[in-house]
Protein backbone atom coordinates (compact mmCIF):
# COMPACT_ATOMS: atom_id res chain seq x y z
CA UNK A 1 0.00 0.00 0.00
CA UNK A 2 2.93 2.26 0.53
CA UNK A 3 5.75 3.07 -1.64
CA UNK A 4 8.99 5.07 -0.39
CA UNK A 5 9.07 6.64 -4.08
CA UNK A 6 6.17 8.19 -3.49
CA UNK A 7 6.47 11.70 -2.05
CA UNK A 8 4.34 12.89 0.91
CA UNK A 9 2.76 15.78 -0.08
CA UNK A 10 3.45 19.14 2.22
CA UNK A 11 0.63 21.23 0.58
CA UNK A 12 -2.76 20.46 -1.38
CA UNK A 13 -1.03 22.00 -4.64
CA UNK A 14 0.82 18.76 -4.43
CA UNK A 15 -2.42 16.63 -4.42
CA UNK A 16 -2.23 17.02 -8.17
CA UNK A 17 -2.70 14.74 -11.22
CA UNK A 18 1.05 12.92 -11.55
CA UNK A 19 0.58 12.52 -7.77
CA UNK A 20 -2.39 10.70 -7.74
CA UNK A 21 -1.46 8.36 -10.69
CA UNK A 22 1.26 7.31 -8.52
CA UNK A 23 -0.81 6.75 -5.75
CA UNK A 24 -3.08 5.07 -8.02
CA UNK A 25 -0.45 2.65 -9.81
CA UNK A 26 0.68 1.22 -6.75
CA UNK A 27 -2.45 -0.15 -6.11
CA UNK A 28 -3.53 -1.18 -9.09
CA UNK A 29 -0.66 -0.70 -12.18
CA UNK A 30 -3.35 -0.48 -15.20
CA UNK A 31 -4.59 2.43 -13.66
CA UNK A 32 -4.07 5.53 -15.56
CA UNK A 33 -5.74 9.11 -14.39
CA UNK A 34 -6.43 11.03 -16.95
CA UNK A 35 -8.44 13.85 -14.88
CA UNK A 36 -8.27 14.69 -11.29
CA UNK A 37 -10.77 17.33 -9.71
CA UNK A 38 -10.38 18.62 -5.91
CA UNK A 39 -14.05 19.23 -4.98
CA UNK A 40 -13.07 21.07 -1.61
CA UNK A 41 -12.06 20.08 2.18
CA UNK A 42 -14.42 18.11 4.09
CA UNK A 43 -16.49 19.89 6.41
CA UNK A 44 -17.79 17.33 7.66
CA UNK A 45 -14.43 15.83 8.42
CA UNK A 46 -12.41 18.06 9.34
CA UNK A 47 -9.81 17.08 12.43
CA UNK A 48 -7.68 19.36 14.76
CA UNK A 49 -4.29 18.24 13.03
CA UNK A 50 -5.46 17.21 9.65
CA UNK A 51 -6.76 18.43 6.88
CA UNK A 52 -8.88 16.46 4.50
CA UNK A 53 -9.79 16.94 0.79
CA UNK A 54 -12.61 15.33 -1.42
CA UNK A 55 -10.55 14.46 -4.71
CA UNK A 56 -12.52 12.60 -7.22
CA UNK A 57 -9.76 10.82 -10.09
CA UNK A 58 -10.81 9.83 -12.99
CA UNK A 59 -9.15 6.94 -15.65
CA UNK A 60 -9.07 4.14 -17.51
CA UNK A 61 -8.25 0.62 -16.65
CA UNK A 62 -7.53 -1.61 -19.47
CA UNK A 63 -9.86 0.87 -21.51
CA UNK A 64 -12.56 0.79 -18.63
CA UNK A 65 -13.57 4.05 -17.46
CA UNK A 66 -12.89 4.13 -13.98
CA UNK A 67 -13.88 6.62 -11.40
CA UNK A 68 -12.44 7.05 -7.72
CA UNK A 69 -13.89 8.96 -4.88
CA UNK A 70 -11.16 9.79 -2.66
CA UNK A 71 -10.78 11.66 1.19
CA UNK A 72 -6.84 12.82 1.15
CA UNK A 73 -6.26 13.47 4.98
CA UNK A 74 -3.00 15.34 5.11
CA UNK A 75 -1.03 17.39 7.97
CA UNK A 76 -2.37 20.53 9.10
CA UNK A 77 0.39 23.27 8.15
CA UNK A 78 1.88 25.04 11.25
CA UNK A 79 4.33 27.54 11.97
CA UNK A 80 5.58 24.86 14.03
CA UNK A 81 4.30 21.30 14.46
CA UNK A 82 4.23 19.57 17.65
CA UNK A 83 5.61 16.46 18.38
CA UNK A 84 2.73 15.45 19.64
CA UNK A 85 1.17 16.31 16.78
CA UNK A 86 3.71 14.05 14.28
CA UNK A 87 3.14 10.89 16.88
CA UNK A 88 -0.47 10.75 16.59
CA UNK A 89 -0.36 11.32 12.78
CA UNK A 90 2.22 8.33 12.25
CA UNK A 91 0.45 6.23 14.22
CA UNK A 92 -2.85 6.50 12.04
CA UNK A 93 -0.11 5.95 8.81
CA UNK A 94 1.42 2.97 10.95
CA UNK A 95 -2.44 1.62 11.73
CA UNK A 96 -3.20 1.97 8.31
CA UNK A 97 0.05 0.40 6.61
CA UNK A 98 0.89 -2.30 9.12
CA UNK A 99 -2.10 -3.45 11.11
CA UNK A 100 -5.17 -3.28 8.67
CA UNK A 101 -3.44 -5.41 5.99
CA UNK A 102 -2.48 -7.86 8.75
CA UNK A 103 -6.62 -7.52 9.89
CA UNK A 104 -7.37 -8.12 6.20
CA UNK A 105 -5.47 -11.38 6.47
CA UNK A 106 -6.97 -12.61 9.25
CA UNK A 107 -10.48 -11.53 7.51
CA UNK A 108 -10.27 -13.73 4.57
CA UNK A 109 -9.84 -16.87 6.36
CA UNK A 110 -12.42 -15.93 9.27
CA UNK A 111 -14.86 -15.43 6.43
CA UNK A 112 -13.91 -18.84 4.62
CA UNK A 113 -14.63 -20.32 7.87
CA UNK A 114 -18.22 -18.92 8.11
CA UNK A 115 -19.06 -19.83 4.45
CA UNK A 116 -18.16 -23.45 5.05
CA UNK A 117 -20.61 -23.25 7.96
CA UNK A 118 -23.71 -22.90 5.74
CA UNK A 119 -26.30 -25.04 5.91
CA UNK A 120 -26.56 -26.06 2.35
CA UNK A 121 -29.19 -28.01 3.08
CA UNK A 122 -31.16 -25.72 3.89
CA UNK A 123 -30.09 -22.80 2.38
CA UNK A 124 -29.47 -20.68 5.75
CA UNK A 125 -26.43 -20.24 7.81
CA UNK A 126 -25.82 -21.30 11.37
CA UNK A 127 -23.86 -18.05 12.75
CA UNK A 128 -25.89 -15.20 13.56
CA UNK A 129 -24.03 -12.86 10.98
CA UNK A 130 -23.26 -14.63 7.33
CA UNK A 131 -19.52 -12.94 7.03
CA UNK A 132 -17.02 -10.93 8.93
CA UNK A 133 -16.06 -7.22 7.37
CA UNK A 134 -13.45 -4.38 8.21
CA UNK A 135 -15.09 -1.27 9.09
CA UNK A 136 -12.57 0.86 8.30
CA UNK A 137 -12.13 2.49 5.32
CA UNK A 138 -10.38 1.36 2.09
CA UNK A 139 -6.83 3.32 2.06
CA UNK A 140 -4.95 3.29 -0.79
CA UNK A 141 -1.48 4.94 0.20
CA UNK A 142 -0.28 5.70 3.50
CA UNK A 143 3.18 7.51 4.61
CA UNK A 144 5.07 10.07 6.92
CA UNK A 145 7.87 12.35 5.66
CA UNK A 146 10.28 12.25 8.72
CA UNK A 147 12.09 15.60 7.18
CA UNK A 148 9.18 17.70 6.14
CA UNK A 149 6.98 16.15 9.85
CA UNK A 150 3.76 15.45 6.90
CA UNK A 151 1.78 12.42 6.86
CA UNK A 152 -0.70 11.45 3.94
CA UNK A 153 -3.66 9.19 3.90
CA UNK A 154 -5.35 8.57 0.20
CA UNK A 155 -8.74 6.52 1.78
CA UNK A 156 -12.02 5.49 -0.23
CA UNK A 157 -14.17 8.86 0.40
CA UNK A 158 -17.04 7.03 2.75
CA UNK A 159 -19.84 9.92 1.92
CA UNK A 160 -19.57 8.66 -1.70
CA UNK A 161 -21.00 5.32 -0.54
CA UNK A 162 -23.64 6.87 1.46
CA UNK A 163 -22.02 7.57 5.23
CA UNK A 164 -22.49 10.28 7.34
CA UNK A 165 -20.98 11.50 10.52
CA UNK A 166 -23.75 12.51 13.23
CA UNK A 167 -22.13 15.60 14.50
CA UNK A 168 -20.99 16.01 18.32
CA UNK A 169 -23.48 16.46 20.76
CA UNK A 170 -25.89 14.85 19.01
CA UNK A 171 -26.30 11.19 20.93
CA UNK A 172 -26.79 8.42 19.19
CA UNK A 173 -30.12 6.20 18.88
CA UNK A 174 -29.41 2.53 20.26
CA UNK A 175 -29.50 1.38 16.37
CA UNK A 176 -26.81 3.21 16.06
CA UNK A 177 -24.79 2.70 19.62
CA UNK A 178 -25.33 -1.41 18.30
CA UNK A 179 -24.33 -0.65 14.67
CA UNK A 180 -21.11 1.00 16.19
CA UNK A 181 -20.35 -1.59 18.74
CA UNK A 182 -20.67 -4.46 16.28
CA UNK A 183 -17.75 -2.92 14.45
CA UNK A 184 -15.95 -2.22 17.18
CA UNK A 185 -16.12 -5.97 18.02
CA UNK A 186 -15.04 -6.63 14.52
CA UNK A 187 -12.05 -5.06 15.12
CA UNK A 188 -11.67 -6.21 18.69
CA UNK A 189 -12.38 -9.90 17.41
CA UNK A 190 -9.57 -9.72 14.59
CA UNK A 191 -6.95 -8.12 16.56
CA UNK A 192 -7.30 -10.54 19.46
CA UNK A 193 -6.73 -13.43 16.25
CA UNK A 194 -3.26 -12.08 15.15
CA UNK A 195 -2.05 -11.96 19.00
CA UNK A 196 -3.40 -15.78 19.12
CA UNK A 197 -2.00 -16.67 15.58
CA UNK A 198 1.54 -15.38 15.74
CA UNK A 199 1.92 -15.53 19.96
CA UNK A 200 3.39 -12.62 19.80
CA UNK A 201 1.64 -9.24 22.30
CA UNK A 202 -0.03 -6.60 19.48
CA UNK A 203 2.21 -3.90 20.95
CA UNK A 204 5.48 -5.67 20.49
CA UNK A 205 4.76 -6.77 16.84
CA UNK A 206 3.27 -3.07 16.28
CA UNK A 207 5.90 -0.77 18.18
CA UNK A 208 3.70 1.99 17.09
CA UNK A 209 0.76 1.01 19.21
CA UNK A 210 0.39 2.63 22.63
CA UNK A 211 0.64 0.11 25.75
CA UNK A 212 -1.09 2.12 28.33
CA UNK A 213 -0.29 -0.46 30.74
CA UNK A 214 3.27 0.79 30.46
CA UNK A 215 2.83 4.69 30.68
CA UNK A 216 3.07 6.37 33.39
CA UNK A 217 0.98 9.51 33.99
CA UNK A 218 3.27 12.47 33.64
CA UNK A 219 3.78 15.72 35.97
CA UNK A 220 1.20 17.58 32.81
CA UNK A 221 -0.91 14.38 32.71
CA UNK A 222 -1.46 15.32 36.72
CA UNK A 223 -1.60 18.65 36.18
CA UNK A 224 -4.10 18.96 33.54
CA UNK A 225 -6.62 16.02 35.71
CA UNK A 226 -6.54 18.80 38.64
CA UNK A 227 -7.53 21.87 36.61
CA UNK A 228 -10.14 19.52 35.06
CA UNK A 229 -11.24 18.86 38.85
CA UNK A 230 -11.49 22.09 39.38
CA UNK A 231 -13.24 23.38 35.90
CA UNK A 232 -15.65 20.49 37.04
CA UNK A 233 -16.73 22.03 40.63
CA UNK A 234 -16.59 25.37 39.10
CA UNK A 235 -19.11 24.17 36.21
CA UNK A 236 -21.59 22.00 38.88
CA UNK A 237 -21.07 24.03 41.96
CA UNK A 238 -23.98 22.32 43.55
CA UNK A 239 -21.97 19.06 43.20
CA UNK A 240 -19.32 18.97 45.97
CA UNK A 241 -19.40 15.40 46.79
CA UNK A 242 -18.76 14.80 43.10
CA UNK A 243 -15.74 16.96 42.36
CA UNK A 244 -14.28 16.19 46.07
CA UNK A 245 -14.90 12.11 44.66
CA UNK A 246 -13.00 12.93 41.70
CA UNK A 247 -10.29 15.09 43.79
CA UNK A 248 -9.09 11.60 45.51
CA UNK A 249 -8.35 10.41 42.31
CA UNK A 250 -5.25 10.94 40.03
CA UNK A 251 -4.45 10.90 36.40
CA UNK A 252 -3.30 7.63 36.57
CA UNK A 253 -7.06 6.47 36.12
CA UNK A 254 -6.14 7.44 32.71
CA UNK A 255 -3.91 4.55 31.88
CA UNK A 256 -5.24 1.47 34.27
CA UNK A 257 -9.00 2.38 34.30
CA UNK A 258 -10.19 0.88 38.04
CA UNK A 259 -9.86 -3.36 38.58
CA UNK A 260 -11.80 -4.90 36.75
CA UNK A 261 -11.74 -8.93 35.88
CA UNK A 262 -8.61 -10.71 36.14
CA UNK A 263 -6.36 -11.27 33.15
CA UNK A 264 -8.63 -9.76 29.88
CA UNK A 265 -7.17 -10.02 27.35
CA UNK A 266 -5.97 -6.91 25.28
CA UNK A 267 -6.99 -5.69 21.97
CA UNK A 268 -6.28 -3.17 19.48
CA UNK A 269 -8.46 -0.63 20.28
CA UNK A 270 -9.49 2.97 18.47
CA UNK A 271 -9.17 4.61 21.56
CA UNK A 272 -11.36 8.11 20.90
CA UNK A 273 -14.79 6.94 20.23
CA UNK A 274 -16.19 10.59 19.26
CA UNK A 275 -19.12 11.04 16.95
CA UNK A 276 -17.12 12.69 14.47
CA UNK A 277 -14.97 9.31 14.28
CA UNK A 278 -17.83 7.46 13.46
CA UNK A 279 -19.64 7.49 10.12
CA UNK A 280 -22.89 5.52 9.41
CA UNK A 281 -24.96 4.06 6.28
CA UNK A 282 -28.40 4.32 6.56
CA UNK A 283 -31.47 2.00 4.53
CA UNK A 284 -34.65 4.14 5.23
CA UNK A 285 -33.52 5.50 7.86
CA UNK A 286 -32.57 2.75 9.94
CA UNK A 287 -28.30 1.92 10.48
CA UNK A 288 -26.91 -0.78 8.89
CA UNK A 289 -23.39 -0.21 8.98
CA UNK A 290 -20.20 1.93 10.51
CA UNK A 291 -17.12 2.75 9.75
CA UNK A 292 -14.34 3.62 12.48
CA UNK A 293 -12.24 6.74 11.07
CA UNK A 294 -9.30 8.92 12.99
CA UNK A 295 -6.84 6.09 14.00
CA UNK A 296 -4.49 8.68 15.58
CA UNK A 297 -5.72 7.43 19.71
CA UNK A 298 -4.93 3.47 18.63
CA UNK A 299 -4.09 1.48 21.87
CA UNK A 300 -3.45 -1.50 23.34
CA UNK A 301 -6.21 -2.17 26.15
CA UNK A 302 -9.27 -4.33 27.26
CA UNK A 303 -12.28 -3.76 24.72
CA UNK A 304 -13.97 -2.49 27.12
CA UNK A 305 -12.12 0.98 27.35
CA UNK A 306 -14.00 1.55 23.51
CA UNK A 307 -17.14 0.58 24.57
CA UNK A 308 -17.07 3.40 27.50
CA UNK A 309 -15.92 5.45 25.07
CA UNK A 310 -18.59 5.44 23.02
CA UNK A 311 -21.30 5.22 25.41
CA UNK A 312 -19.92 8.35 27.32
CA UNK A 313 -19.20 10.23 24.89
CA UNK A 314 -21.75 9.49 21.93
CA UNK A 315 -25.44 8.31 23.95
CA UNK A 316 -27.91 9.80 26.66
CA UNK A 317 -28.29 8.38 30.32
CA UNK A 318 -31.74 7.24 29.69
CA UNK A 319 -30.10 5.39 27.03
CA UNK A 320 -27.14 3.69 29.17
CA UNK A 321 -29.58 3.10 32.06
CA UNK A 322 -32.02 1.38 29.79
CA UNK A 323 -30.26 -0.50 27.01
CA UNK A 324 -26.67 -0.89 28.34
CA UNK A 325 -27.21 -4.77 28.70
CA UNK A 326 -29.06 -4.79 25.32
CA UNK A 327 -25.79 -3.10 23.67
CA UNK A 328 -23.34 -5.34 25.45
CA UNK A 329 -25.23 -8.56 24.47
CA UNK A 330 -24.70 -7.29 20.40
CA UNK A 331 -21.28 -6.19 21.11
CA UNK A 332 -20.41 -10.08 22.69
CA UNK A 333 -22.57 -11.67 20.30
CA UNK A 334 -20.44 -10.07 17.24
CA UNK A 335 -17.02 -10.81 19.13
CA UNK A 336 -18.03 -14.16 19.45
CA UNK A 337 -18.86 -14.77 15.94
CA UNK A 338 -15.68 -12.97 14.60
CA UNK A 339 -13.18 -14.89 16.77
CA UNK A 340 -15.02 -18.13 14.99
CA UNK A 341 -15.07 -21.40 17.08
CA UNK A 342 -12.14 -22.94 15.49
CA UNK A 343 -9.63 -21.80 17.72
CA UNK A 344 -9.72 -21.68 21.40
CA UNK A 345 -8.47 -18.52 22.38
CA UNK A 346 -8.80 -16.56 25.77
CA UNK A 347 -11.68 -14.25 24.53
CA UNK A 348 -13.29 -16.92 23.43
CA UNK A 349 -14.38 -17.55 27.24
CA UNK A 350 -14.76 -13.82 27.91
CA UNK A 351 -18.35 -13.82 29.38
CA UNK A 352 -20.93 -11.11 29.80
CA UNK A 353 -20.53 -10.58 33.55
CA UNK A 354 -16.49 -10.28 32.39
CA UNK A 355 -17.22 -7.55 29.95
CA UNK A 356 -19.71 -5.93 32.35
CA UNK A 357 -17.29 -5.82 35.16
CA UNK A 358 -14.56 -4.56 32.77
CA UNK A 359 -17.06 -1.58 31.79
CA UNK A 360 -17.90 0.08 34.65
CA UNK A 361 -13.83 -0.37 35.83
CA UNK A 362 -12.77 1.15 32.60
CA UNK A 363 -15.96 3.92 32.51
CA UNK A 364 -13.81 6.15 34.76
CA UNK A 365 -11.14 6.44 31.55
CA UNK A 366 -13.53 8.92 29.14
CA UNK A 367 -14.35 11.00 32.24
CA UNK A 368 -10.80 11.53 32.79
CA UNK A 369 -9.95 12.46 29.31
CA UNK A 370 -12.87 14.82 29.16
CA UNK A 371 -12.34 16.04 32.72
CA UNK A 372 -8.43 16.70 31.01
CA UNK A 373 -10.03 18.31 27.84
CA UNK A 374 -11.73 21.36 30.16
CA UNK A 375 -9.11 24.09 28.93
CA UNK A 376 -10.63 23.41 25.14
CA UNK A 377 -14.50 22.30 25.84
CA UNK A 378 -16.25 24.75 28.78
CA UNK A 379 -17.46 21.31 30.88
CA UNK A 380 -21.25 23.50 31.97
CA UNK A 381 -21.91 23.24 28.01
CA UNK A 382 -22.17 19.39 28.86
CA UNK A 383 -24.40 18.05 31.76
CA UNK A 384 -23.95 14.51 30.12
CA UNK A 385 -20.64 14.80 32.03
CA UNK A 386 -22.11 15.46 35.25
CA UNK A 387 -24.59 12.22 34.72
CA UNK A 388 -21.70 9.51 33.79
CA UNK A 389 -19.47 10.81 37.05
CA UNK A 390 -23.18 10.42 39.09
CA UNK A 391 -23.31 7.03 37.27
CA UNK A 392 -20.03 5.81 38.52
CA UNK A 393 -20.44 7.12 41.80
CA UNK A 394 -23.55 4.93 42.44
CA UNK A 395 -21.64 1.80 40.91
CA UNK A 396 -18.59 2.64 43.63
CA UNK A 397 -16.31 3.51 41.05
CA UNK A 398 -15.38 6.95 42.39
């Protein structure tokens, strides 16, 4: 998917026709553009450290027209670019490069598996779901310029086929909340296979991946978790108990989450389950499939750290209180079917009272983060906040 003879572009001028037939040609070499049109950045899309183009390229392939709707996500320009800033933008290149080709792997057999379970016979099949997919989206080059601090991503443009980002704050309907979980088990599911497969830990074979089990929260990490303490009694002054609750806490919480079950296994994880992240096809209105964007947060951690994610950041309370058994059920039931029954690996006997367990430990992780976001995001604009550090209090978390 990459090629080091491809250049990483360090402005959109450089998003231009010979570019793109490069791009092109090392994905498929009977490609040839013959017309390239940038249709404008992505509003839709558009991140704190990248910038992302529609580009539609047009061609011929062995004298087929061919036609390719692309999303170019490239580097924000800056004066001066963070380090930070580089990390989390070679880690998406590294996700998208290293890991989802090794996920594709794992894919094709899982879903030669599940075809040979059909019940010819009688024409149905015996899993729940017929085949296993990767919800992420199709990238066609990936790369960082070490020199120039760029990184490119050249990925299938998603709206083209019909997805849409529901924009932050508005939650998410249960359809949805399963939709997302299911491919967040997907990905979970396949992950967990190529740690079983080649017996080697995720974030030794993928250096790139963050192990928060072996960080260590820094003297900012600290630092930032107190202000966000503070912004939080200042925003819910009525709310004492709360904020003194969260006081006896540190930013370590961060990185370990509370205990939860014994030994869970570890997964590749998206780590920042926003809505914007999260783009969904709809058939008359109803969700039938997602697609997990922004792979800058990837980690190494139990599933559950996604799934409290998501439900903090993307649903209601009313939702959580009613349907958070509902949504864990789907989320197992899609693991389940991913890891396959032909192997016997340790998430294959990860249980529902295991996963619940390891939610309401890891819930206290998305509070943190958003408790450490305060200086960007006034926390009085978001009582949803206030209900998921109420929620954990009444579990004993806090």
């Amino acid at each position: 998917m990459t090629s080091f003879n491809i250049r990483v572009p360090r402005t959109v001028d450089d998003v231009s026709l010979p570019w793109l037939q490069q791009v092109l040609n090392a994905h498929n070499s009977r490609v040839n553009v013959t017309d390239v049109v940038i249709t404008g950045p992505m509003s839709q899309a558009q991140g704190s450290i990248s910038s992302i183009l529609a580009v539609v390229a047009r061609g011929t392939e062995d004298s087929k027209n061919e036609h390719y709707d692309l999303a170019v996500k490239i580097t924000k320009v800056e004066e001066d670019v963070s380090k930070k800033v580089v990390t989390l933008e070679e880690r998406e290149v590294s996700f998208y490069s290293s890991a989802v080709p090794d996920l594709y792997s794992v894919l094709r057999v899982q879903n030669l598996d599940s075809k040979q379970s059909i019940d010819t016979d009688h024409n149905c099949c015996k899993c729940l779901f017929s085949v296993v997919s990767l919800p992420v989206p199709m990238c066609y080059f990936a790369a960082s310029d070490q020199s120039s601090m760029m990184s490119v991503r050249v990925l299938e443009n998603l709206e083209s086929r019909g997805f849409a980002v529901k924009p932050f704050p508005e939650p998410f309907s249960l359809e949805e909340t399963i939709v997302a979980v299911r491919a967040l088990a997907q990905i979970h599911g396949l992950s967990h296979l190529i740690e079983h497969r080649t017996g080697t830990p995720l974030s030794e074979r993928y250096n790139w991946l963050r192990d928060t089990a072996k960080e260590r929260a820094t003297s900012r990490h600290h630092e930032r978790y107190a202000e966000g303490v503070k912004a939080f009694a200042s925003a819910f002054p009525e709310h004492t108990d709360l904020a003194a609750r969260l006081g006896r806490l540190t930013a370590e919480v961060l990185f370990k989450g509370r205990e939860g079950t014994a030994g869970t296994p570890r997964v590749l994880c998206h780590g920042d389950c926003w809505n914007d992240n999260i783009m969904f096809k709809y058939d008359h209105g109803v969700p039938v499939s997602a697609m997990l964007l922004d792979w800058q947060h990837a980690c190494y951690r139990r599933p559950t750290y996604d799934l409290a994610c998501l439900l903090v950041y993307t649903t209601t309370r009313e939702l959580r209180h009613t349907h958070t058994d509902d949504i864990l059920y789907h989320y197992h039931q899609q693991l389940q079917h991913t890891l396959g029954t032909n192997e016997d690996t340790r998430l294959r006997s990860y249980t529902l009272a295991d996963l619940r367990a390891d939610l309401r430990a890891d819930f206290i992780c998305p509070v943190a983060r958003w408790l450490m976001g305060s200086w960007a995001h006034p926390l009085h604009q978001y009582p949803q906040l206030l209900q998921c550090v109420e929620d954990i209090r009444d579990w004993g978390v806090v």
